[in-house]
PDB file of N, CA and C in Angstrom:
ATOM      1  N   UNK A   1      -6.009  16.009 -11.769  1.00  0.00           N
ATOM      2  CA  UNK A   1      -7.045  16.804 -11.148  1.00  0.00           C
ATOM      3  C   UNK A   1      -7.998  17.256 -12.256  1.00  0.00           C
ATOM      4  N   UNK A   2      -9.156  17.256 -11.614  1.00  0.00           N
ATOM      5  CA  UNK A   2     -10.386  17.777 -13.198  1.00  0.00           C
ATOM      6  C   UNK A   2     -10.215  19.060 -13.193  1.00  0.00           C
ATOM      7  N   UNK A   3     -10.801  19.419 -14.514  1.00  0.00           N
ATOM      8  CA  UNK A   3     -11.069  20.855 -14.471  1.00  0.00           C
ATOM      9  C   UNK A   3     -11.927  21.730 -13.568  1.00  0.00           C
ATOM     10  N   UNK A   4     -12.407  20.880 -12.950  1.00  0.00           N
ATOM     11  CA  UNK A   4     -13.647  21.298 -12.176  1.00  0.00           C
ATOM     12  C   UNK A   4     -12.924  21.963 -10.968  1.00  0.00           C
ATOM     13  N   UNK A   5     -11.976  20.859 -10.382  1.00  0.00           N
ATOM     14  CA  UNK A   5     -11.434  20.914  -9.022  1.00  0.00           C
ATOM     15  C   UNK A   5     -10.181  21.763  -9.396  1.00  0.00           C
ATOM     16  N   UNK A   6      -9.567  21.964 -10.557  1.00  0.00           N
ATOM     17  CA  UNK A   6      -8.558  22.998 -10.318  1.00  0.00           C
ATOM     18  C   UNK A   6      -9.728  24.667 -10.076  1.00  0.00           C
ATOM     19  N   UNK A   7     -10.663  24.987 -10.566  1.00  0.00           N
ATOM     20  CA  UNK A   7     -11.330  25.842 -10.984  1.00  0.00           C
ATOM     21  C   UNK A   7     -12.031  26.159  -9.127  1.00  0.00           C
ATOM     22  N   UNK A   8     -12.218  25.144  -8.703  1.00  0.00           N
ATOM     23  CA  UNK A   8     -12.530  25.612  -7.192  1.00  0.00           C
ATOM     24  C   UNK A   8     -11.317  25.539  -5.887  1.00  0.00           C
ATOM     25  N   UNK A   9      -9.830  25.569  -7.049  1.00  0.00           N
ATOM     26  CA  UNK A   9      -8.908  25.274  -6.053  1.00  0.00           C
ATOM     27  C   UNK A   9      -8.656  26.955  -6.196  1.00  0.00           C
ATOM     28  N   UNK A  10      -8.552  27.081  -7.675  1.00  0.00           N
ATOM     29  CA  UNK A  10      -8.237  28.647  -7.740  1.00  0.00           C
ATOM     30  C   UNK A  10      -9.222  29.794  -7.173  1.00  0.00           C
ATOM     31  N   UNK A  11     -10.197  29.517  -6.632  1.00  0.00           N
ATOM     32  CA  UNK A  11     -10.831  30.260  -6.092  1.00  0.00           C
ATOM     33  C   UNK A  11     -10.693  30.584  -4.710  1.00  0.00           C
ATOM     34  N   UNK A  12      -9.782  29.183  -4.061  1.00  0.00           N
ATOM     35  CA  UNK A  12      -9.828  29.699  -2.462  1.00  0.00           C
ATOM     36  C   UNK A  12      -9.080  30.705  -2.052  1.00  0.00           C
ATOM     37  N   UNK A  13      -8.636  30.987  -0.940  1.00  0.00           N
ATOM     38  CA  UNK A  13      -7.865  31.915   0.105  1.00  0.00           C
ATOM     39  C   UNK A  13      -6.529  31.163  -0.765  1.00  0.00           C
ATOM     40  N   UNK A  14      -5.651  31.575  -0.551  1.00  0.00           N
ATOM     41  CA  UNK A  14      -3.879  31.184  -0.437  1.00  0.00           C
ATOM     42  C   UNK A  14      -3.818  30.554   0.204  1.00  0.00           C
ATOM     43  N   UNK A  15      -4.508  30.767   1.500  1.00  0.00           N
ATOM     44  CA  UNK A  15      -3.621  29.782   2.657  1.00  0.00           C
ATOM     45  C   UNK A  15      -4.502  28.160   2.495  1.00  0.00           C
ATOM     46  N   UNK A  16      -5.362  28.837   2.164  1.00  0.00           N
ATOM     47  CA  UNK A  16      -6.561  27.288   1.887  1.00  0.00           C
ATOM     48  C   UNK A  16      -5.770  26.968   1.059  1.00  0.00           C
ATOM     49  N   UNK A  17      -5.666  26.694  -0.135  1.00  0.00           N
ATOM     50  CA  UNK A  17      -4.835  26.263  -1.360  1.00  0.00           C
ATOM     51  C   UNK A  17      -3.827  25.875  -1.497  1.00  0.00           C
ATOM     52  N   UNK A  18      -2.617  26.177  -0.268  1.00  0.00           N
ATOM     53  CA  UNK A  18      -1.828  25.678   0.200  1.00  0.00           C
ATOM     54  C   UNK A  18      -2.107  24.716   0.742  1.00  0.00           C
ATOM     55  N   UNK A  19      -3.073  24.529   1.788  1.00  0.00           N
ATOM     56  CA  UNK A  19      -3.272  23.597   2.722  1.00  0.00           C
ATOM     57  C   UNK A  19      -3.753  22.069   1.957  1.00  0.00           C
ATOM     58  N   UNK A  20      -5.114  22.717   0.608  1.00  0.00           N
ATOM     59  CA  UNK A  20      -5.632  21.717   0.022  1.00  0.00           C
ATOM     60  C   UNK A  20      -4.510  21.189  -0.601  1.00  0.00           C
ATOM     61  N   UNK A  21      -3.652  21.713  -1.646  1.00  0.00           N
ATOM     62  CA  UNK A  21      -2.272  21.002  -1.895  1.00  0.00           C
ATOM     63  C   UNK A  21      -1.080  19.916  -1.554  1.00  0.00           C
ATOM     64  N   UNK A  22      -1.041  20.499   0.150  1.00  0.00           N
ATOM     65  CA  UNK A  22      -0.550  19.495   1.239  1.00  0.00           C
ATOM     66  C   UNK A  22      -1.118  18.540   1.162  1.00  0.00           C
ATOM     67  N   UNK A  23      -2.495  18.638   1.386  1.00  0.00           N
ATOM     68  CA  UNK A  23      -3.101  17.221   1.542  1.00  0.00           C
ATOM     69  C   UNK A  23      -3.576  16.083   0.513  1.00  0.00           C
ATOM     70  N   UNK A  24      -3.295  17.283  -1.018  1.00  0.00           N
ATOM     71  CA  UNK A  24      -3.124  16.040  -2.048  1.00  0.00           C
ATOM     72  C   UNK A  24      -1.799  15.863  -2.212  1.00  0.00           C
ATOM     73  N   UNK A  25      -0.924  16.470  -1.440  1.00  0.00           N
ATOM     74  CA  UNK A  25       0.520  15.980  -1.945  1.00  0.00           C
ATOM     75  C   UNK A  25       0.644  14.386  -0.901  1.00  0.00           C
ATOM     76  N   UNK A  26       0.152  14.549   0.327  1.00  0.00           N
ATOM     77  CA  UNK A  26       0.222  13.424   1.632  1.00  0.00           C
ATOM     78  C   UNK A  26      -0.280  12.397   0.771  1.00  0.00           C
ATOM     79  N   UNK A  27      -2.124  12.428   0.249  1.00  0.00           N
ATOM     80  CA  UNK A  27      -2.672  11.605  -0.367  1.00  0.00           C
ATOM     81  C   UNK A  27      -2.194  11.087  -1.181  1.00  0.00           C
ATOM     82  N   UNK A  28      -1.289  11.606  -2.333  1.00  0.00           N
ATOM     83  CA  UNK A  28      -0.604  10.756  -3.449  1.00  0.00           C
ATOM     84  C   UNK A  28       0.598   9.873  -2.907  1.00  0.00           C
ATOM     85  N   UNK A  29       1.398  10.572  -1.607  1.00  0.00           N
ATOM     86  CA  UNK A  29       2.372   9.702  -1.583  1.00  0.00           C
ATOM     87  C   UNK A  29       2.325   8.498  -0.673  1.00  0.00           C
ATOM     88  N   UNK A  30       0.470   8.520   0.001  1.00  0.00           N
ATOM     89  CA  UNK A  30       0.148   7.372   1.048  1.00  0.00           C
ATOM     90  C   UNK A  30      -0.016   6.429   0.039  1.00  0.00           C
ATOM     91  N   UNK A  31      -0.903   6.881  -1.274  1.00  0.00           N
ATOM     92  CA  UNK A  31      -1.133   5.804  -2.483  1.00  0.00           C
ATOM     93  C   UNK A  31      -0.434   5.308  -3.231  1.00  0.00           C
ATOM     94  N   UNK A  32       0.827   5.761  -3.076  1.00  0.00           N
ATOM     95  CA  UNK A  32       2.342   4.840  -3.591  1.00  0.00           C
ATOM     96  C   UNK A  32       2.766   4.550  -2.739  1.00  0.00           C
ATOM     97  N   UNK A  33       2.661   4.498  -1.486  1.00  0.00           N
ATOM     98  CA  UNK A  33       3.559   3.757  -0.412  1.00  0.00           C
ATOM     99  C   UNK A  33       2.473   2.539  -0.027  1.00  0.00           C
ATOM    100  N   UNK A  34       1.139   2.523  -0.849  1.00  0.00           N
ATOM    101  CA  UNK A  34       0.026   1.399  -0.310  1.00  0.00           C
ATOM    102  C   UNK A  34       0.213   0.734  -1.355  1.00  0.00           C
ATOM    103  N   UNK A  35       0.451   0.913  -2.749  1.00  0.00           N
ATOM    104  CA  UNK A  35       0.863   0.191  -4.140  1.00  0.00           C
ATOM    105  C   UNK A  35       1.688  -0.581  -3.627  1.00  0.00           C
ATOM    106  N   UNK A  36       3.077   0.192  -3.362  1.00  0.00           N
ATOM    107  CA  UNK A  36       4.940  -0.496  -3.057  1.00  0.00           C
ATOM    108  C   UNK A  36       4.401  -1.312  -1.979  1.00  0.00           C
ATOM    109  N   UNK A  37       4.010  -1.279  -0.988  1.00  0.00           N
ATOM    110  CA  UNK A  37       3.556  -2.222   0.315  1.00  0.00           C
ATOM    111  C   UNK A  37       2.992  -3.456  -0.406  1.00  0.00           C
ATOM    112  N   UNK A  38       2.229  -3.279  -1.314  1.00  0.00           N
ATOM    113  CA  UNK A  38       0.832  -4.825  -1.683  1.00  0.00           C
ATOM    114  C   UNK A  38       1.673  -5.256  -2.488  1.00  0.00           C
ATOM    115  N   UNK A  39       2.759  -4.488  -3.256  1.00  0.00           N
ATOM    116  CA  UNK A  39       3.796  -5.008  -4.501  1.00  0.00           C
ATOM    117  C   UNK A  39       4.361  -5.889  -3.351  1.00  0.00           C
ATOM    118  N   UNK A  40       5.538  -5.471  -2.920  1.00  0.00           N
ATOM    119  CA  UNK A  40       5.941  -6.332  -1.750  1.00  0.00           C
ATOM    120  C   UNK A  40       4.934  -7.298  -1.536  1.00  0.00           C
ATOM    121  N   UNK A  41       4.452  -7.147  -0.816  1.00  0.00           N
ATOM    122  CA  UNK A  41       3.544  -8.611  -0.030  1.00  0.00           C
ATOM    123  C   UNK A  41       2.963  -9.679  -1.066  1.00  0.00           C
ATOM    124  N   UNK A  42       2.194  -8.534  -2.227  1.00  0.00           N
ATOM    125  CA  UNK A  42       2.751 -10.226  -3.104  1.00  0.00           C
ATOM    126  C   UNK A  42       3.351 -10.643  -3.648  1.00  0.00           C
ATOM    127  N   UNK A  43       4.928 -10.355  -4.132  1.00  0.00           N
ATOM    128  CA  UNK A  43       5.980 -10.798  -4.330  1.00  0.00           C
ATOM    129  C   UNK A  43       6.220 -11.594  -3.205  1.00  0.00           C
ATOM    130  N   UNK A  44       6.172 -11.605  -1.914  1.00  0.00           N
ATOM    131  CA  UNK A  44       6.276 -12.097  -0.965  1.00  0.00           C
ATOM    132  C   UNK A  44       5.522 -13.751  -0.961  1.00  0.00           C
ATOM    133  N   UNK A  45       4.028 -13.388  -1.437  1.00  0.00           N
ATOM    134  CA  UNK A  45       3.058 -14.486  -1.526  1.00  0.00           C
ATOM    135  C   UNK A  45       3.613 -15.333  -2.577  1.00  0.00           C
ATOM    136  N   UNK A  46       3.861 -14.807  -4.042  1.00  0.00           N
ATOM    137  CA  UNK A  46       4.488 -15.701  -4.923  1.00  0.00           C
ATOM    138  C   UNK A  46       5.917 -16.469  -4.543  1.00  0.00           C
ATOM    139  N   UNK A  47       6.708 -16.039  -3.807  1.00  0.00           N
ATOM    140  CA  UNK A  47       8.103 -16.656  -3.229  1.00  0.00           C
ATOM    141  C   UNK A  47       7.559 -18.029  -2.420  1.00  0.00           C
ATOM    142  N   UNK A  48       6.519 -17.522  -1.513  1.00  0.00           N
ATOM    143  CA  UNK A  48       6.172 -18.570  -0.380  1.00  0.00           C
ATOM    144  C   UNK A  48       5.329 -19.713  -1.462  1.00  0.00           C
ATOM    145  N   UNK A  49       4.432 -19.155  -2.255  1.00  0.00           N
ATOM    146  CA  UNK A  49       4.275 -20.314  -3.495  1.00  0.00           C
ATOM    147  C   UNK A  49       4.842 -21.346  -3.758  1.00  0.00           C
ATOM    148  N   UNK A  50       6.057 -20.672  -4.882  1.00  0.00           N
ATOM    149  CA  UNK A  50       7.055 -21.417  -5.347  1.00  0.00           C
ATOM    150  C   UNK A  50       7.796 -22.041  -4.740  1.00  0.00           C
ATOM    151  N   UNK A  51       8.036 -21.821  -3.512  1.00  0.00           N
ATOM    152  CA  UNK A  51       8.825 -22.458  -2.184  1.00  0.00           C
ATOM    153  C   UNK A  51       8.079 -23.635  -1.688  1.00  0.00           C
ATOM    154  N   UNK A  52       6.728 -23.806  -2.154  1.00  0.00           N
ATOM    155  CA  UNK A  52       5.802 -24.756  -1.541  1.00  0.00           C
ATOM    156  C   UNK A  52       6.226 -25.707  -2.643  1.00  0.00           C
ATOM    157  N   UNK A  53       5.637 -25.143  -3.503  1.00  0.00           N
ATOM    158  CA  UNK A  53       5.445 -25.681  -4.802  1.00  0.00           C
ATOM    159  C   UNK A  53       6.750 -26.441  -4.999  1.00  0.00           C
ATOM    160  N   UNK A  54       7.977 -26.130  -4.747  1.00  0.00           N
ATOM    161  CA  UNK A  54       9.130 -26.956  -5.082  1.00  0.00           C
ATOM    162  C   UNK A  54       9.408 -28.014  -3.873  1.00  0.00           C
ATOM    163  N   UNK A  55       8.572 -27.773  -2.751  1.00  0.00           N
ATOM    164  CA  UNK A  55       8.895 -29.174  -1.757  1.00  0.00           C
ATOM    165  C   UNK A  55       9.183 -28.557  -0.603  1.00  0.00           C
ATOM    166  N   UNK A  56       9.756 -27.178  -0.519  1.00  0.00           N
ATOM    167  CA  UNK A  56      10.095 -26.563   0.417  1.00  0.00           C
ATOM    168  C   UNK A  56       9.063 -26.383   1.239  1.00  0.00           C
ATOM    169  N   UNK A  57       9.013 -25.874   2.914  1.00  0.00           N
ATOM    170  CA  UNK A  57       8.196 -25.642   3.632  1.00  0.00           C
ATOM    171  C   UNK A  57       8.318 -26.118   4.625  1.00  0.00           C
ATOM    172  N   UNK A  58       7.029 -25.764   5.707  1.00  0.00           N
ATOM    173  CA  UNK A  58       6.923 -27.009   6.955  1.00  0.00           C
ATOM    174  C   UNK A  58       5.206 -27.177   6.710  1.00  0.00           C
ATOM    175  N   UNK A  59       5.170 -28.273   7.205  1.00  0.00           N
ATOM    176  CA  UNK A  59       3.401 -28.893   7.374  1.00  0.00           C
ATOM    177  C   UNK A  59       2.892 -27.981   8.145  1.00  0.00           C
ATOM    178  N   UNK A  60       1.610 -28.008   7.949  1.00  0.00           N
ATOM    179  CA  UNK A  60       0.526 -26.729   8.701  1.00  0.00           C
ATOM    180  C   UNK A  60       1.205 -27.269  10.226  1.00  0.00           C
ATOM    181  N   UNK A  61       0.980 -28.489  10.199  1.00  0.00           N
ATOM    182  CA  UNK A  61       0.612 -29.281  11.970  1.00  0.00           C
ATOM    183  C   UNK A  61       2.038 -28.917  12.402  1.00  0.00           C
ATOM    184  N   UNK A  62       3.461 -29.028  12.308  1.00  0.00           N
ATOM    185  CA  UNK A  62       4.221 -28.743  12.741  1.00  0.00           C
ATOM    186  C   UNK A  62       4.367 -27.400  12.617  1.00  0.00           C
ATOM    187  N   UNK A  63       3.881 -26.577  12.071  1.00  0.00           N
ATOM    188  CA  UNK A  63       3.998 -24.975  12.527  1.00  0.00           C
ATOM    189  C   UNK A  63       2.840 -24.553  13.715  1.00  0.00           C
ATOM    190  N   UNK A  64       1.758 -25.523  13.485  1.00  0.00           N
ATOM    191  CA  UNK A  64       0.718 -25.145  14.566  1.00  0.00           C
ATOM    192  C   UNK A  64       1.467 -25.562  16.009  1.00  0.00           C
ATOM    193  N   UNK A  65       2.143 -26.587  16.150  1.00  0.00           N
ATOM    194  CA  UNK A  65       2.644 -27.014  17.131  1.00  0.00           C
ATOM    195  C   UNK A  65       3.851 -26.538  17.917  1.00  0.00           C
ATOM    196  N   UNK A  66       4.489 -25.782  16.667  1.00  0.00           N
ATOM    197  CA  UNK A  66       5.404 -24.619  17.378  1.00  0.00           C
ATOM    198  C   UNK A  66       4.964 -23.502  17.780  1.00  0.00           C
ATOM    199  N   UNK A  67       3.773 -23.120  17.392  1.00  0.00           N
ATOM    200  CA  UNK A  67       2.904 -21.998  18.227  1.00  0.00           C
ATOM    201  C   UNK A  67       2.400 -22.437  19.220  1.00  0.00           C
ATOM    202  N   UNK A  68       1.939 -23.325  19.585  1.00  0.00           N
ATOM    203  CA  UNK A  68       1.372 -24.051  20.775  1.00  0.00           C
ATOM    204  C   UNK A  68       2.467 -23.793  22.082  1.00  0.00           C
ATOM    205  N   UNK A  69       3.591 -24.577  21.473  1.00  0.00           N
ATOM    206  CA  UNK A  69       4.825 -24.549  22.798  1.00  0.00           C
ATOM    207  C   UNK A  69       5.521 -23.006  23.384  1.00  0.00           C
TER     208      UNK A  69
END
């Protein structure tokens, strides 16, 4: 937090200051649960890679065709 924004945090009401707190405490822990999420998914993307990449897989056309049926 800057100096700026602690300096207009200490100025509010209590109950404001509480409240603003809450909502940087929510905000920090939505922005590590959106990090850990994209970590995941591309660990996810690199697996499906290397899985290609070694031979593994199915062809676009036979996965399109199991969505079809």
């Amino acid at each position: 937090m800057t100096p700026e924004m602690r300096r207009k945090l200490a100025q509010l009401p209590f109950k404001e200051k509480i409240r603003k707190v809450g909502e940087l405490i929510r905000l920090r822990q939505k922005i590590k649960t959106d990090v850990s999420e994209e970590a995941a998914l591309l660990a996810s993307l690199d697996k499906a890679a290397a899985e290609l990449d070694a031979g593994k897989g199915v062809p676009i056309e036979r996965l399109r065709e199991n969505i079809r049926e």
